[in-house]
N, C-alpha and C. Protein backbone atom coordinates (compact mmCIF):
# COMPACT_ATOMS: atom_id res chain seq x y z
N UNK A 1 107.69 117.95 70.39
CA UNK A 1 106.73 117.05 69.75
C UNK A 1 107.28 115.63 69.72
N UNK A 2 106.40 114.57 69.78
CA UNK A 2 106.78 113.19 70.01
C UNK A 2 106.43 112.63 68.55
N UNK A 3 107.63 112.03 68.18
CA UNK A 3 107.93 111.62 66.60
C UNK A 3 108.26 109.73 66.90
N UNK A 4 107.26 108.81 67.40
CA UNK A 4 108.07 107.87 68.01
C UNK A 4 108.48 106.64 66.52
N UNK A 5 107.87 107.26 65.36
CA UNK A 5 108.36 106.65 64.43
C UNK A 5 109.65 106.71 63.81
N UNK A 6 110.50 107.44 64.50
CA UNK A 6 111.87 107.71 63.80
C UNK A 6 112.71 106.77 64.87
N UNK A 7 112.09 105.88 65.77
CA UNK A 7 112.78 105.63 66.67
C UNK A 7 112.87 103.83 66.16
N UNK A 8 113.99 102.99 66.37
CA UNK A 8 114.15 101.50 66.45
C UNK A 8 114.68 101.09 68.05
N UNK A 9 114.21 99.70 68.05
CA UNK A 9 114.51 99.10 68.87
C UNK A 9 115.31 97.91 69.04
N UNK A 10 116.02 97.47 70.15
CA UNK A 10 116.44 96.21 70.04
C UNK A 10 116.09 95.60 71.54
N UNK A 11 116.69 94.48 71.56
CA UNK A 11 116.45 93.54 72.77
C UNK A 11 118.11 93.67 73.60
N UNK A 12 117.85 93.62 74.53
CA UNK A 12 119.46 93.71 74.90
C UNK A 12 120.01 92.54 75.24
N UNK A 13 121.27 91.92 74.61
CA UNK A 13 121.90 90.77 74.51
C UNK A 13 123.10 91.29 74.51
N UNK A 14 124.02 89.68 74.82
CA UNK A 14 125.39 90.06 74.40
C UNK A 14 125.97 90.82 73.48
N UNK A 15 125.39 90.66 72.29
CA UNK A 15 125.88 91.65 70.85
C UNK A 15 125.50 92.81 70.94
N UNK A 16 123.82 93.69 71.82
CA UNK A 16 124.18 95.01 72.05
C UNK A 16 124.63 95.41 73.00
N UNK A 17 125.55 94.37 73.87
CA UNK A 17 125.84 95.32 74.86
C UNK A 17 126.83 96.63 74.93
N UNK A 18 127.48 96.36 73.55
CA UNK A 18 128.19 97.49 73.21
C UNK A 18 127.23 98.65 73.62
N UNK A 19 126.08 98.50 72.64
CA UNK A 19 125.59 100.00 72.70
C UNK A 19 124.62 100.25 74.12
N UNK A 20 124.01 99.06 75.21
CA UNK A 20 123.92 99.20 76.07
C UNK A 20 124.96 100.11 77.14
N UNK A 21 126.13 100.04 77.19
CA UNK A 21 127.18 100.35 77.30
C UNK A 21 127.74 101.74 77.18
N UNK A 22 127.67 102.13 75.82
CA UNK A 22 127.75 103.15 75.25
C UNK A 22 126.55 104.29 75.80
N UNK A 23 125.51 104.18 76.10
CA UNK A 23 124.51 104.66 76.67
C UNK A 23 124.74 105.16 78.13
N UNK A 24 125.16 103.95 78.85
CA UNK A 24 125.35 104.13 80.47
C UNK A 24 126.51 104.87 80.26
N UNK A 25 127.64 104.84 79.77
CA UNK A 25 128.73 105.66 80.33
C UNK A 25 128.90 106.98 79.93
N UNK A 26 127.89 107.66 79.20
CA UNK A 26 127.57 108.91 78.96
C UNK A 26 128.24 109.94 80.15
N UNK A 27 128.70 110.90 80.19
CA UNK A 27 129.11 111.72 81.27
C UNK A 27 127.94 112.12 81.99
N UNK A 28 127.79 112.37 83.50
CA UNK A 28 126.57 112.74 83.63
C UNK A 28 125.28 112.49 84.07
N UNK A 29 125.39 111.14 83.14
CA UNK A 29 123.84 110.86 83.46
C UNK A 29 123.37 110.05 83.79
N UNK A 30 123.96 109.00 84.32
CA UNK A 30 123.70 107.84 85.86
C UNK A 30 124.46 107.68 86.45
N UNK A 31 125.59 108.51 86.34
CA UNK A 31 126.39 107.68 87.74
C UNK A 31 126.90 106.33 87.32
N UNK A 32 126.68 105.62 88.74
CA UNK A 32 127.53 104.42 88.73
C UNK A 32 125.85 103.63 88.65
N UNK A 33 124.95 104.08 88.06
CA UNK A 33 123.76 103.18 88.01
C UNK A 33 123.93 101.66 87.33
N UNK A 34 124.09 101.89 85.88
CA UNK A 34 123.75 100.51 85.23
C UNK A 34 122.88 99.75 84.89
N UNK A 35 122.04 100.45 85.94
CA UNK A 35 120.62 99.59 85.93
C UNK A 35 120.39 98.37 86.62
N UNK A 36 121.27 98.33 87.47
CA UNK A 36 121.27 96.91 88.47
C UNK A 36 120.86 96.65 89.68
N UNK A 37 120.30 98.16 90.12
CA UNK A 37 119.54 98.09 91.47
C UNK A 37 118.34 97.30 91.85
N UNK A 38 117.91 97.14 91.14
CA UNK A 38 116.39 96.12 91.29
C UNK A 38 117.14 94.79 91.30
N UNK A 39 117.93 94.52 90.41
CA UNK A 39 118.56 93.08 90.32
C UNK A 39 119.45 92.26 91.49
N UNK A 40 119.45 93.03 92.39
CA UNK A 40 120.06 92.28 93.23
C UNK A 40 119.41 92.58 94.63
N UNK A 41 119.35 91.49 95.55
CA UNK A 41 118.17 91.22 96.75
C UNK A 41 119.18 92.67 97.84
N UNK A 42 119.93 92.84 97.95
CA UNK A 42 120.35 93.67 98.77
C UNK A 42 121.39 94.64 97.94
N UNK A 43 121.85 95.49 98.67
CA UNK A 43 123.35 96.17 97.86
C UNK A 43 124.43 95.64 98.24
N UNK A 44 125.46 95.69 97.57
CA UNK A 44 127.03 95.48 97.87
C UNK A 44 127.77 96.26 99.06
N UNK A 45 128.41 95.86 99.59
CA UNK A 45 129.06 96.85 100.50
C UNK A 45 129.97 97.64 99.19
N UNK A 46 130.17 99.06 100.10
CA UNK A 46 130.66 99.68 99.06
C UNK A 46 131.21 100.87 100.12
N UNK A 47 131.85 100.60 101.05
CA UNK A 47 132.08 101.86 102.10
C UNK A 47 134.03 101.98 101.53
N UNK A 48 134.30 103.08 101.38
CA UNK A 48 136.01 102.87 101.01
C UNK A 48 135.33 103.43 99.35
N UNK A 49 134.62 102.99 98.69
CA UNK A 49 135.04 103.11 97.21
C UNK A 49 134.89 103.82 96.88
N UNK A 50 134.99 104.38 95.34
CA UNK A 50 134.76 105.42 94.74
C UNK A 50 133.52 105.30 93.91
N UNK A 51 133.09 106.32 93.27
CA UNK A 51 131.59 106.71 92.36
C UNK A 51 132.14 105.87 91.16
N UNK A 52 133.55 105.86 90.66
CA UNK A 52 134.22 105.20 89.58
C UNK A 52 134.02 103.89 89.85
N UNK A 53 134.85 103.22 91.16
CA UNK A 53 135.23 102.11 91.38
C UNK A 53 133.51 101.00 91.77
N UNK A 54 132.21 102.28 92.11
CA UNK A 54 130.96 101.09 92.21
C UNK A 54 130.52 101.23 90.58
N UNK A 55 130.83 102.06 89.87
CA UNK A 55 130.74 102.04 88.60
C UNK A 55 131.19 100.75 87.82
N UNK A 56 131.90 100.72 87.78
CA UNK A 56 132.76 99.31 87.33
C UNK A 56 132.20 98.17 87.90
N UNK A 57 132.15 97.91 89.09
CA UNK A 57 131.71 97.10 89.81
C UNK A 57 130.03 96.94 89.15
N UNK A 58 129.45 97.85 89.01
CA UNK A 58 128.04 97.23 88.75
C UNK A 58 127.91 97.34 87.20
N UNK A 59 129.01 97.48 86.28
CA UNK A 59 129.30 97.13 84.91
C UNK A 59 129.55 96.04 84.54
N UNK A 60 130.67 95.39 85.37
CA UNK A 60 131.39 94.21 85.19
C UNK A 60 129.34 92.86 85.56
N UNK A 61 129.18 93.65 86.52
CA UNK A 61 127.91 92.58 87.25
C UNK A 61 126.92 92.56 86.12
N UNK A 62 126.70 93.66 85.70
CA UNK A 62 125.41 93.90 84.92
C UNK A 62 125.57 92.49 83.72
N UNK A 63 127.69 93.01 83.12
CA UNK A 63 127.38 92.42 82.07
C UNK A 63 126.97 90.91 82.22
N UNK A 64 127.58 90.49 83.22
CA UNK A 64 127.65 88.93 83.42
C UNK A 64 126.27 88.27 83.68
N UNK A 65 125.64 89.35 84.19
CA UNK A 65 124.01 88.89 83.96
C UNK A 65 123.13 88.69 82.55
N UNK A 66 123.84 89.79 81.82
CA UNK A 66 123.33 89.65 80.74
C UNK A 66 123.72 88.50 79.89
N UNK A 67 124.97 87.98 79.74
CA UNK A 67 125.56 87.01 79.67
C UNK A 67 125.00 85.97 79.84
N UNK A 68 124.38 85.78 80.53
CA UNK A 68 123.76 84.74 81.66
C UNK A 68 122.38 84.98 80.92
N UNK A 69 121.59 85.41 80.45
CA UNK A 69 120.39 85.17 80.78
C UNK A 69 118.95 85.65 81.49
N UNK A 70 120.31 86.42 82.63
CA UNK A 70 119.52 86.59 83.53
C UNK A 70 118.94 88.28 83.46
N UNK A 71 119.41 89.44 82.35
CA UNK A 71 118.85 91.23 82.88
C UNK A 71 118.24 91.26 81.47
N UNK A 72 117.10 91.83 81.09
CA UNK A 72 116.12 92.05 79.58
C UNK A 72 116.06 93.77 79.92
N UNK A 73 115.90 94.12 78.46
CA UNK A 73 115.52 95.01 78.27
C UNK A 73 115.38 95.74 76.82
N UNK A 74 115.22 96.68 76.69
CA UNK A 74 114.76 97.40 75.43
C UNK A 74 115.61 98.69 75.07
N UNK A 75 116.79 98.74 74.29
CA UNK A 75 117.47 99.75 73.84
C UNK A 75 116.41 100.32 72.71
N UNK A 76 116.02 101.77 72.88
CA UNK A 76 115.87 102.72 72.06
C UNK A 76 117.01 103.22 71.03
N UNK A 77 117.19 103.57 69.56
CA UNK A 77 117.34 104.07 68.93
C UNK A 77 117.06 105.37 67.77
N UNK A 78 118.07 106.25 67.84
CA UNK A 78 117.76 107.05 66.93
C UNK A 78 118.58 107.18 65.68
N UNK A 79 118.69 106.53 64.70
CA UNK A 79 119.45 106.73 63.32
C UNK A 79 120.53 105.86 63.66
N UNK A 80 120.38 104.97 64.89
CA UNK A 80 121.35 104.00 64.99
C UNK A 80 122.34 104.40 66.43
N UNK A 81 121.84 105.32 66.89
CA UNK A 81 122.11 105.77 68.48
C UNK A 81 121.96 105.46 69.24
N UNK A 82 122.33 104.98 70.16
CA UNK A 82 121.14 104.65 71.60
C UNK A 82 120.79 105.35 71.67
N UNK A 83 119.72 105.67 72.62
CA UNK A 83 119.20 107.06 73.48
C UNK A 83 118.28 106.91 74.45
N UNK A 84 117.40 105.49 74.42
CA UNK A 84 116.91 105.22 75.48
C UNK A 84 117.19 103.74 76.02
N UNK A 85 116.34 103.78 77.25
CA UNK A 85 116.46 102.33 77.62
C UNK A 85 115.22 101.91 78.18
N UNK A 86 114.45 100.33 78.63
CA UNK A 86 113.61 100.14 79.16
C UNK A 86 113.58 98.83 79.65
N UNK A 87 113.60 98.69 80.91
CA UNK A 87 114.60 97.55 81.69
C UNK A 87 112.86 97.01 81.72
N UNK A 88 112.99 95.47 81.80
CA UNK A 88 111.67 94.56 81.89
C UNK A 88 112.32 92.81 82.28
N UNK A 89 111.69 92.11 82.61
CA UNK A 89 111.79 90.84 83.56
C UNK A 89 110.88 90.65 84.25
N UNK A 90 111.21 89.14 84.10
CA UNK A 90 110.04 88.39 85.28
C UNK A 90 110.46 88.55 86.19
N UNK A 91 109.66 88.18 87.43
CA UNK A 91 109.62 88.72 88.93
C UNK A 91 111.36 88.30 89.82
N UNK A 92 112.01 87.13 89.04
CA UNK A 92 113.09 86.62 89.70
C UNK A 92 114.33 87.69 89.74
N UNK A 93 113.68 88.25 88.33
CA UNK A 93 115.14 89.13 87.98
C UNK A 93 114.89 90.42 88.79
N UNK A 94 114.04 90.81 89.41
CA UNK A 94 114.16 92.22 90.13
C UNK A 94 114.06 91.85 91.87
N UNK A 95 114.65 90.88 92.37
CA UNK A 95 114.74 90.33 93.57
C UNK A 95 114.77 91.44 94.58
N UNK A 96 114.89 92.95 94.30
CA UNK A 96 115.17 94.05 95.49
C UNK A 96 113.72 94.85 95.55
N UNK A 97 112.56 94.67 94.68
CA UNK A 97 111.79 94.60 94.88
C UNK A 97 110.71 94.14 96.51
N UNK A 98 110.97 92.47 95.53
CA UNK A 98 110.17 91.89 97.02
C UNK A 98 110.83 91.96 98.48
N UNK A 99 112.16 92.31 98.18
CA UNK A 99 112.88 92.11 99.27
C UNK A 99 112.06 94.09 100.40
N UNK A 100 112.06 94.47 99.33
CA UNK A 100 111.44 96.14 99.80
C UNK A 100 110.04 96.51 101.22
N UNK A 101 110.03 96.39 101.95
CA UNK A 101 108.89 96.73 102.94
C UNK A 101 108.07 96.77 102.32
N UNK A 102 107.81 98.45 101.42
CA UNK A 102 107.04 99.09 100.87
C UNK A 102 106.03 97.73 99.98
N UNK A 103 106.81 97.04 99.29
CA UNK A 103 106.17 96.04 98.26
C UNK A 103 105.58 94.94 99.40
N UNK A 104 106.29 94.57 100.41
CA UNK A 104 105.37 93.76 101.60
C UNK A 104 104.36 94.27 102.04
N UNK A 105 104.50 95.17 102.42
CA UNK A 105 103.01 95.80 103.35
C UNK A 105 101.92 96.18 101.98
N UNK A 106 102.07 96.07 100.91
CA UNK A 106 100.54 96.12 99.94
C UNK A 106 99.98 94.95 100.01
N UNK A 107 98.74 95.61 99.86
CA UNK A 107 97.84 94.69 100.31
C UNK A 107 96.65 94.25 99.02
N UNK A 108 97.48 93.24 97.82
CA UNK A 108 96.83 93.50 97.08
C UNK A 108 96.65 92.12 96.36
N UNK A 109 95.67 91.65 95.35
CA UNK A 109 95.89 90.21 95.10
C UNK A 109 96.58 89.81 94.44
N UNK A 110 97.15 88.39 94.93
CA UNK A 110 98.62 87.75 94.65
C UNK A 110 98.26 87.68 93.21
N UNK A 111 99.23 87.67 92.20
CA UNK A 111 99.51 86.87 91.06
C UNK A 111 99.09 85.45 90.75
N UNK A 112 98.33 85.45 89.83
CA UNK A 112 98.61 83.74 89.05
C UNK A 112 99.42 83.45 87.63
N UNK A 113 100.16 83.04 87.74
CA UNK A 113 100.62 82.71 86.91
C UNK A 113 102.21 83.44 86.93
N UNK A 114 102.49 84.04 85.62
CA UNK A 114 104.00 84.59 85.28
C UNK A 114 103.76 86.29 85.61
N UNK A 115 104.71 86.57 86.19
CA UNK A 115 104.64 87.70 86.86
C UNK A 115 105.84 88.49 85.93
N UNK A 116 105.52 89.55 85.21
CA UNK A 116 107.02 90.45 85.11
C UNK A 116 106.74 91.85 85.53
N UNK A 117 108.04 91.98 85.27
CA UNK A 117 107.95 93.61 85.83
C UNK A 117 108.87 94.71 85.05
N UNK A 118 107.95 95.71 84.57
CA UNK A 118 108.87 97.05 84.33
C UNK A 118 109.31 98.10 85.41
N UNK A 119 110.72 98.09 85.79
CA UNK A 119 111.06 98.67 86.91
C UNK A 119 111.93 99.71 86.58
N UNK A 120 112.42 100.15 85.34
CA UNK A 120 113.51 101.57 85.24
C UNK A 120 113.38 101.83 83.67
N UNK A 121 113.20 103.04 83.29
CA UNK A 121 113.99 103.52 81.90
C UNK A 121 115.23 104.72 82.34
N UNK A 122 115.36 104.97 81.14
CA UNK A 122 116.59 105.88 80.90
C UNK A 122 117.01 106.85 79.59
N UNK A 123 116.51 107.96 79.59
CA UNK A 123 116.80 108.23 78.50
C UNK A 123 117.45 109.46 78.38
N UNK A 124 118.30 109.39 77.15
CA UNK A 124 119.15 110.56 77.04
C UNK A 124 118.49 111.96 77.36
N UNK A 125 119.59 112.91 77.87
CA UNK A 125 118.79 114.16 78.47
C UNK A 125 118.04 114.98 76.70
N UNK A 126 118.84 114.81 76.24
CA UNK A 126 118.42 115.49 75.05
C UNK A 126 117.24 114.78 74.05
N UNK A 127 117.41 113.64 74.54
CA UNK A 127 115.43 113.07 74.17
C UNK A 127 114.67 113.34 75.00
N UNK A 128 114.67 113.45 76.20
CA UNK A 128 113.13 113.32 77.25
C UNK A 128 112.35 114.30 76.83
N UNK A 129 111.15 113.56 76.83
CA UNK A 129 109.79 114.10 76.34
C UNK A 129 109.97 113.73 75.36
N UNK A 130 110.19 113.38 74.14
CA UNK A 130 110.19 112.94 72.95
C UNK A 130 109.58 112.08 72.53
N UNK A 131 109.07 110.63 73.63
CA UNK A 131 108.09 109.68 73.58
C UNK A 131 109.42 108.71 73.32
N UNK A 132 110.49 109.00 73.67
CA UNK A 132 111.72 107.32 73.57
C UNK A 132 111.23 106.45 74.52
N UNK A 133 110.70 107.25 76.15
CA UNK A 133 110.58 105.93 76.99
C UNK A 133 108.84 105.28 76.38
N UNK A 134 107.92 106.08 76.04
CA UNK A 134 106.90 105.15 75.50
C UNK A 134 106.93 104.22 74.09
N UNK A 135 107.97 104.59 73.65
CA UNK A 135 108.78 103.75 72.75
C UNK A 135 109.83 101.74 73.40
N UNK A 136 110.05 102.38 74.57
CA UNK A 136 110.67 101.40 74.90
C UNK A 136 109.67 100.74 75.52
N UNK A 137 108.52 100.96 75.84
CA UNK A 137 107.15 100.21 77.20
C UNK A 137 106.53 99.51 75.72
N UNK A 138 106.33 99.97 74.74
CA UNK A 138 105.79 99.70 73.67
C UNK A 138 106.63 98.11 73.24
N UNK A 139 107.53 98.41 72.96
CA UNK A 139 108.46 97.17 72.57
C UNK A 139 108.69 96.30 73.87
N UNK A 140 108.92 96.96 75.00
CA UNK A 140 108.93 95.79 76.11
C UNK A 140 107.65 94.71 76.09
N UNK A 141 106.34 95.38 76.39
CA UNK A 141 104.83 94.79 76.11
C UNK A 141 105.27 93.74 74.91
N UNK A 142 105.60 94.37 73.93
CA UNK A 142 105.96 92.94 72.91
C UNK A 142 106.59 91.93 73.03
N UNK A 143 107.59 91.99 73.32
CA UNK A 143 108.42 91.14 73.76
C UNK A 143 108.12 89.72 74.54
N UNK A 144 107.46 90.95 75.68
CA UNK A 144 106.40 89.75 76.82
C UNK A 144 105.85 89.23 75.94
N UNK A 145 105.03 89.81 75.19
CA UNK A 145 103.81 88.63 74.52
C UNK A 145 104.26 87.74 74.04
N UNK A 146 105.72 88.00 73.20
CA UNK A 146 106.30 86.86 72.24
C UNK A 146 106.99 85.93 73.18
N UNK A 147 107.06 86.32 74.53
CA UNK A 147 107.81 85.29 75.51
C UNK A 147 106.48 84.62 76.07
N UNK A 148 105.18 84.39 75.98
CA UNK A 148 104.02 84.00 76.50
C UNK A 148 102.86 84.81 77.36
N UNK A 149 103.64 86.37 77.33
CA UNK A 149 102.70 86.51 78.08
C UNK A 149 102.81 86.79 79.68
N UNK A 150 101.35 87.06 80.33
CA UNK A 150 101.39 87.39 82.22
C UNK A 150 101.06 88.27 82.37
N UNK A 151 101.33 88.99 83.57
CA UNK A 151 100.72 89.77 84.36
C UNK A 151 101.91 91.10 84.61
N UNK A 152 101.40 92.16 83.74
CA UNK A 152 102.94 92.69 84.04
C UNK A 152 102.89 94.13 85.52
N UNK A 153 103.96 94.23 85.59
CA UNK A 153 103.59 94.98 87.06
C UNK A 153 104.64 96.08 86.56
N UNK A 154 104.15 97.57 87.11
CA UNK A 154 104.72 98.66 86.70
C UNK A 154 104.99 99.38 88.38
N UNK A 155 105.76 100.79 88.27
CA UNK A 155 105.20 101.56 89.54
C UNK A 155 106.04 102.86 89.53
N UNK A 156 104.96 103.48 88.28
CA UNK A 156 105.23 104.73 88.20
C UNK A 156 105.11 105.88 88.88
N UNK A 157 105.10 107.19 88.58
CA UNK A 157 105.46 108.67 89.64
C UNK A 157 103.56 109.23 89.61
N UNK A 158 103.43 109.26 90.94
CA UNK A 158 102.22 110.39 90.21
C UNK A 158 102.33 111.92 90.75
N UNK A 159 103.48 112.48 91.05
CA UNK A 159 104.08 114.20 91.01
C UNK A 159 105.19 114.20 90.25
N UNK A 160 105.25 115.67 89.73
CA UNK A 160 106.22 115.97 89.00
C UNK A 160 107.60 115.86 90.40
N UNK A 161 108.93 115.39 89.53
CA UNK A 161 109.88 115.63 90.18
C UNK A 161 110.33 114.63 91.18
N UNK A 162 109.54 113.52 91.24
CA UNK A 162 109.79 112.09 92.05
C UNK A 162 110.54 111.24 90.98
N UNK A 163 111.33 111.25 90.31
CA UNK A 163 112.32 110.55 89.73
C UNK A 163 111.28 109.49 88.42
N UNK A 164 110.58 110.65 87.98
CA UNK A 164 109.91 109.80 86.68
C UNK A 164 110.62 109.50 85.23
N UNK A 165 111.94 110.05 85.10
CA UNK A 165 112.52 109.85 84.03
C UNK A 165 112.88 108.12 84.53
N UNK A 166 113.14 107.54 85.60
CA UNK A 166 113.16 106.36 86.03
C UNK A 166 112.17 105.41 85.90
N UNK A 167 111.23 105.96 86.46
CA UNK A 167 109.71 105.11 86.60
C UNK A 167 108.73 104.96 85.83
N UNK A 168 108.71 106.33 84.77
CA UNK A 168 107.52 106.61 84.12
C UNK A 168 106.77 106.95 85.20
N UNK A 169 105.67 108.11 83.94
CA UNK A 169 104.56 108.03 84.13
C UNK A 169 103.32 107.65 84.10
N UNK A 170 102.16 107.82 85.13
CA UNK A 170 101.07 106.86 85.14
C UNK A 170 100.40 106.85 83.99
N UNK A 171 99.77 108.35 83.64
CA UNK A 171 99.38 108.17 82.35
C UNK A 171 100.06 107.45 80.71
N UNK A 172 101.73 107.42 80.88
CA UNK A 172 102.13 106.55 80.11
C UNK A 172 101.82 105.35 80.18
N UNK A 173 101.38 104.81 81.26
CA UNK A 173 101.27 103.49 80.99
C UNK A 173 99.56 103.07 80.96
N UNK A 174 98.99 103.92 81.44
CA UNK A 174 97.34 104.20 81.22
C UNK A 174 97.03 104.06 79.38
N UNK A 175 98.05 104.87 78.82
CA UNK A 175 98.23 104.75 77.83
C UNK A 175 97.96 102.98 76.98
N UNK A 176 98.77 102.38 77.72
CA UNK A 176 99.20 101.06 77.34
C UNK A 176 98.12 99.95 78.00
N UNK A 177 96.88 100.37 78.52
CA UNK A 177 95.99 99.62 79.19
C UNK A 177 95.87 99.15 80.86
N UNK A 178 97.13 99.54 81.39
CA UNK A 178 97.63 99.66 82.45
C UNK A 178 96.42 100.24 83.59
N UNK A 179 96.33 99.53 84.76
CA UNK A 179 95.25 99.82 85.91
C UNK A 179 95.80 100.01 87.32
N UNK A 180 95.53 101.14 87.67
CA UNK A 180 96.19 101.49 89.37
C UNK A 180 95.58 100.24 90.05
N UNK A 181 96.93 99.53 90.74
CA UNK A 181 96.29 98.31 92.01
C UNK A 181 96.39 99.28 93.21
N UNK A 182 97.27 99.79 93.58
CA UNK A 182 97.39 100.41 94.88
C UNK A 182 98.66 101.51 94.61
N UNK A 183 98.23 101.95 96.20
CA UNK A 183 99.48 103.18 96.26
C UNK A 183 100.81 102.60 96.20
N UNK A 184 101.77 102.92 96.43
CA UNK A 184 103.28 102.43 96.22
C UNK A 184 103.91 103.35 96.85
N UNK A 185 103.81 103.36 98.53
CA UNK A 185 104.60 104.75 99.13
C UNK A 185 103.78 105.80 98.57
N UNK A 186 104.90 107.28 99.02
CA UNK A 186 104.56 108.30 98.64
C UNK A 186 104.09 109.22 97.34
N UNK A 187 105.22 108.39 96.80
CA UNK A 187 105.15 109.04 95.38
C UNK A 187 105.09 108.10 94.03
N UNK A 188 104.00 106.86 94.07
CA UNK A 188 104.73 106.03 93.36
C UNK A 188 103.63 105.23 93.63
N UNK A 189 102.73 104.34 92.31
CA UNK A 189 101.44 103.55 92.25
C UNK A 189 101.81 102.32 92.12
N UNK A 190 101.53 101.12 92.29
CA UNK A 190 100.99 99.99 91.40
C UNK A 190 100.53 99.83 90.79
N UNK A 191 100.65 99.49 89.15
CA UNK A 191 99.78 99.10 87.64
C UNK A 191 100.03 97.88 87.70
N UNK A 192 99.22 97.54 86.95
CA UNK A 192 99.36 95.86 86.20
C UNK A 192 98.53 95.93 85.15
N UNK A 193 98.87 95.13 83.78
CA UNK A 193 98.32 94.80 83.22
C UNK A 193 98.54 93.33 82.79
N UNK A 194 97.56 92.88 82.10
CA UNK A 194 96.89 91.50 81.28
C UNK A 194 97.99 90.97 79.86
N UNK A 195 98.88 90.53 79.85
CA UNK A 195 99.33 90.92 78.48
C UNK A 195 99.18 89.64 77.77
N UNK A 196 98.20 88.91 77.21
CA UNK A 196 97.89 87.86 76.05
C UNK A 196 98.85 87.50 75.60
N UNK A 197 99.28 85.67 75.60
CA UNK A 197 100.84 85.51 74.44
C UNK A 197 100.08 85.66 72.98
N UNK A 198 101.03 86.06 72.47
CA UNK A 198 101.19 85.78 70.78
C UNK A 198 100.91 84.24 70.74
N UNK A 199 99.72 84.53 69.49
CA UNK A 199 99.39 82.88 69.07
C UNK A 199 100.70 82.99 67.68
């Protein structure tokens, strides 16, 4: 059962990156992810290294972005836990995106204005299904508004087993007012929604 009121949120900054942190290095359950794949226009060479050594490597990167300004997102909490995550940014910060074929060859109408994008969650194995990641889309949507607002762009799973603990699902974000623009590859749509700034 989904209890999403027992859950808090924060913004991720220098001061949580502790518990940003604390989240990713869980045994298990990303790898050497981090959450930095969208953020950068190509990958690193990485031939010679270890699962440890691109680990580090996209820790040390992540943080310095965050540092910077430059990676947003939405830590989930439970009683003061992490347990989820929900990565969000304007269009600059997910540069491996546009750089993607798949996102070239749609054929769909351009953007006006501020473009962001929700491109990854993450949540502990022992929450999923619980409603943490519609907890974190919930607070991301806010956020935007309190930053002005735009056009936000999603591109969730529509089969079981295509890596939706990553992407979400469609109906989660159907949920949130969210409208299919197009297909996205095989396993995987285009949403957008309208999101009004906060007066």
């Amino acid at each position: 059962m989904e209890d999403r009121t027992r859950y808090t949120t924060k913004e991720l900054t220098a001061a949580t990156w502790p518990d940003f942190q604390r989240l990713f290095r869980r045994p298990g359950e990303w790898g050497a992810c981090w959450c930095i794949y969208y953020q950068r226009k190509k990958p690193p060479p990485s031939a010679g290294m270890t699962l440890e050594q691109r680990a580090e490597r996209n820790r040390r990167d992540k943080k310095a972005m965050v540092k910077s300004g430059r990676s947003h997102g939405i830590l989930v909490y439970d009683a003061g836990e992490p347990v989820g995550w929900c990565q969000y940014g304007e269009k600059d910060e997910a540069p491996r995106i546009d750089a993607s074929r798949k996102y070239k060859a749609l054929d769909v109408e351009p953007v006006g204005g501020r473009l962001w994008r929700i491109s990854c969650f993450s949540v502990d194995r022992k929450y999923r299904k619980m409603g943490v990641a519609k907890t974190g889309l919930s607070a991301a949507l806010e956020s935007i508004k309190r930053q002005g607002g735009g056009t936000v762009e999603a591109y969730p799973v529509t089969r079981r087993g295509a890596l939706a603990t990553w992407f979400g699902t469609v109906s989660m974000f159907e949920e949130r007012g969210f409208k299919v623009v197009s297909p996205f590859g095989r396993s995987n749509v285009l949403m957008r929604k309208k999101v009004v700034p906060a007066r």
